[in-house]
Structures are given as structure tokens and as C-alpha cells.
N, C-alpha and C. Protein backbone atom coordinates (compact mmCIF):
# COMPACT_ATOMS: atom_id res chain seq x y z
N UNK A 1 0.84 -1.18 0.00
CA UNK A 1 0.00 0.00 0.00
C UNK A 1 0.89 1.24 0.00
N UNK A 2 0.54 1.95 -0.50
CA UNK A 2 0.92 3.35 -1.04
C UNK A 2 0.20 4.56 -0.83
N UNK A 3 1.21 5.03 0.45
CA UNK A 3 0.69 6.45 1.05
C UNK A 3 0.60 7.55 0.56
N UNK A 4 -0.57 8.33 0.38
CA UNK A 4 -0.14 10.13 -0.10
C UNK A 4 -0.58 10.70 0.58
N UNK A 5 0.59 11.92 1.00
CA UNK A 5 0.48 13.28 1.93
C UNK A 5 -0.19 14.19 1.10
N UNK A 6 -1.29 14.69 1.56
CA UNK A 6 -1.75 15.88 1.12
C UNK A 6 -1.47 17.18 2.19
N UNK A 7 -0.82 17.91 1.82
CA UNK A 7 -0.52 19.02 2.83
C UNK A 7 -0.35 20.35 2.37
N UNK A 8 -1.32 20.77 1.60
CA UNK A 8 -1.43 22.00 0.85
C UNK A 8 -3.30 21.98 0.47
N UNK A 9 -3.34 23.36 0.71
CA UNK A 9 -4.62 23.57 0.59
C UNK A 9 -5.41 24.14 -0.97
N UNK A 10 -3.95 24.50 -1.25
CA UNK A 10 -3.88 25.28 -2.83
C UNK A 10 -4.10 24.24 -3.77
N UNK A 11 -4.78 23.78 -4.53
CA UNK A 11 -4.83 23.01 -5.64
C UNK A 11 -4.91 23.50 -7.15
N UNK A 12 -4.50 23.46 -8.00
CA UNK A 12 -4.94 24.20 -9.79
C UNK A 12 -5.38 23.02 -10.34
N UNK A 13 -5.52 21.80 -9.67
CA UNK A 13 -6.40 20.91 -10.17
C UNK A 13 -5.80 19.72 -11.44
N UNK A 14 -4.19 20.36 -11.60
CA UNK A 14 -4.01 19.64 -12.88
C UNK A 14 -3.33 18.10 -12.53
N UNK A 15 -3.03 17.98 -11.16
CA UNK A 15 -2.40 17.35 -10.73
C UNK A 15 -0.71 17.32 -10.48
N UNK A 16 0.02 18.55 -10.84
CA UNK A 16 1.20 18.45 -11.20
C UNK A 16 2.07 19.07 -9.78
N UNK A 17 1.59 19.39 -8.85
CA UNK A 17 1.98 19.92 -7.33
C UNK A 17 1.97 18.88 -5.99
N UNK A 18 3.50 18.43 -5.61
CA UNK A 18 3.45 17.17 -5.10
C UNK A 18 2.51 18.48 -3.61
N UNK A 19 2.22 17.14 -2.62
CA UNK A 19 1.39 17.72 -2.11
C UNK A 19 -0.50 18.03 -1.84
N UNK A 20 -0.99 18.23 -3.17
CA UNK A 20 -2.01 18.54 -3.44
C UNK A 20 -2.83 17.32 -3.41
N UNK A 21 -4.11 17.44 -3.70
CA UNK A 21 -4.85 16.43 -3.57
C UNK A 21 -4.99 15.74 -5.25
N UNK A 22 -5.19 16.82 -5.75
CA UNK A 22 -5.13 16.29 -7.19
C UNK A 22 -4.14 15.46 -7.68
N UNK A 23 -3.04 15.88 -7.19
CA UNK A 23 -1.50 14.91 -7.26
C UNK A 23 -1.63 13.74 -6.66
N UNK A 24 -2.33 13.71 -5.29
CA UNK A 24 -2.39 12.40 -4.90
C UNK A 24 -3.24 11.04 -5.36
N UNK A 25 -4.37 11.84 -5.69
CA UNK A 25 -5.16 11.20 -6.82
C UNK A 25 -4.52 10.43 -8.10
N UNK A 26 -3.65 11.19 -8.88
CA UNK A 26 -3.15 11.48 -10.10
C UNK A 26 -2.54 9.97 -9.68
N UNK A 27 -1.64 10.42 -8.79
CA UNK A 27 -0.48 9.34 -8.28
C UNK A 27 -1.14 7.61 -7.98
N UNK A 28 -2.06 8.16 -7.44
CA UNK A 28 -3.01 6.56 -6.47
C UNK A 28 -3.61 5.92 -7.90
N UNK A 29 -4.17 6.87 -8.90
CA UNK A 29 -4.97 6.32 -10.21
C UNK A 29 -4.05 5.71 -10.98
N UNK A 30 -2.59 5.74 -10.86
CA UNK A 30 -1.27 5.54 -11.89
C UNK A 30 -0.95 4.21 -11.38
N UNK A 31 -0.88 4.00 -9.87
CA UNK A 31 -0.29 2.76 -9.58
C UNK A 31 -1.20 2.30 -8.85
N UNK A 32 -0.92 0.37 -9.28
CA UNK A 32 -1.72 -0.58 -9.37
C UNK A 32 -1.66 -1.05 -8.03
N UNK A 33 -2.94 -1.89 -7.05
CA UNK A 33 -2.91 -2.07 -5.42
C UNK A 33 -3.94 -0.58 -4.98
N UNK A 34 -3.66 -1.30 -3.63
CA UNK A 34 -4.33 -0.27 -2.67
C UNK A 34 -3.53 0.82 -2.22
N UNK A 35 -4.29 2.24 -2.26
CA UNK A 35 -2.82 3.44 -2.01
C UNK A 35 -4.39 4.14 -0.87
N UNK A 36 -3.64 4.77 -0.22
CA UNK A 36 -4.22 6.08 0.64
C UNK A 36 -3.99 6.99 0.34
N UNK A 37 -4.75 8.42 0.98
CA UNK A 37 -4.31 9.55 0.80
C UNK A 37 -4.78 9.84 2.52
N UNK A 38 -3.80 10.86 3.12
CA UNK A 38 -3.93 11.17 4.35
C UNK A 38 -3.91 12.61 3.95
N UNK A 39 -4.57 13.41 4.21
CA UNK A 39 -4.77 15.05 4.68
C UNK A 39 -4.13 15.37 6.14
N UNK A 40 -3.26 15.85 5.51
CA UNK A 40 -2.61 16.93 6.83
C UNK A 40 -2.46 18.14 7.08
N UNK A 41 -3.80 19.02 7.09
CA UNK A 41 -3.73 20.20 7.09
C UNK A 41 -4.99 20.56 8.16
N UNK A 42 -4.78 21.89 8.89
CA UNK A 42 -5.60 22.17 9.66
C UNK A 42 -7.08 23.02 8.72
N UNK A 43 -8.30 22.79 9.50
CA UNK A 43 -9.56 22.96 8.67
C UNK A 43 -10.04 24.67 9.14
N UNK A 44 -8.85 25.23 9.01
CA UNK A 44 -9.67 26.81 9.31
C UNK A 44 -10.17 27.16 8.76
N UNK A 45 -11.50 27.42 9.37
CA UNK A 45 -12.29 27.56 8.50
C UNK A 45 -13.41 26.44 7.44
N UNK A 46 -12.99 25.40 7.49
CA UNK A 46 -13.62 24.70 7.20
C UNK A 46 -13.24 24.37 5.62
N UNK A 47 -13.15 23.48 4.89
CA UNK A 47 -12.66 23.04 3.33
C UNK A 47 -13.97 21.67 2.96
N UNK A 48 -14.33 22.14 1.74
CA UNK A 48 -14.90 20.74 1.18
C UNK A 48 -14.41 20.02 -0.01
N UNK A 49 -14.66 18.83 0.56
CA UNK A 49 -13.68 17.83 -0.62
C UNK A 49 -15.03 17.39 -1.76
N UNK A 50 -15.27 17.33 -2.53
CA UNK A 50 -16.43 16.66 -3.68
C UNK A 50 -15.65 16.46 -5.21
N UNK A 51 -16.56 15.45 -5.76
CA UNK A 51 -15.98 14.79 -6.88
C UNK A 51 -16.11 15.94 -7.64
């Protein structure tokens, strides 16, 4: 299994910013098995995640 840090709140969505969520996605959709993504960022304020 294959971990991804998400630790940036900034995304442009293209996937190309290690960090981001889109990247981690990008990354987890590329390789084959089970991968995670862990969020490590504080919610000030509050953030929503949707497809």
C-alpha cells in the first residue's frame, strides 16, 4: 500500500503539485494495489472535498 500526503490547501487541479490532492489522486490512479491519501492540514475555516 501506497501512502499520499496531502498538505497544501492550494490546488490548480491539474495534478502536477506534489502535495495537493489532485496529485495524490493522479499518483493513487497511476499505480496498481491499494494506495491512501492522508490530509494533513488544519480545517480553518472549514474546506470541502467533492468529486
Amino acid at each position: 500500500m501506497t501512502l499520499y500526503q496531502v498538505t497544501q490547501t492550494t490546488d490548480n487541479g491539474n495534478g502536477d503539485t506534489v502535495g495537493t490532492l489532485s496529485y495524490a489522486i493522479l499518483q493513487a490512479n497511476r499505480n496498481a494495489g491499494t494506495d491512501a491519501i492522508n490530509m494533513q492540514f488544519f480545517l480553518w475555516g472549514g474546506h470541502l472535498v467533492r468529486p
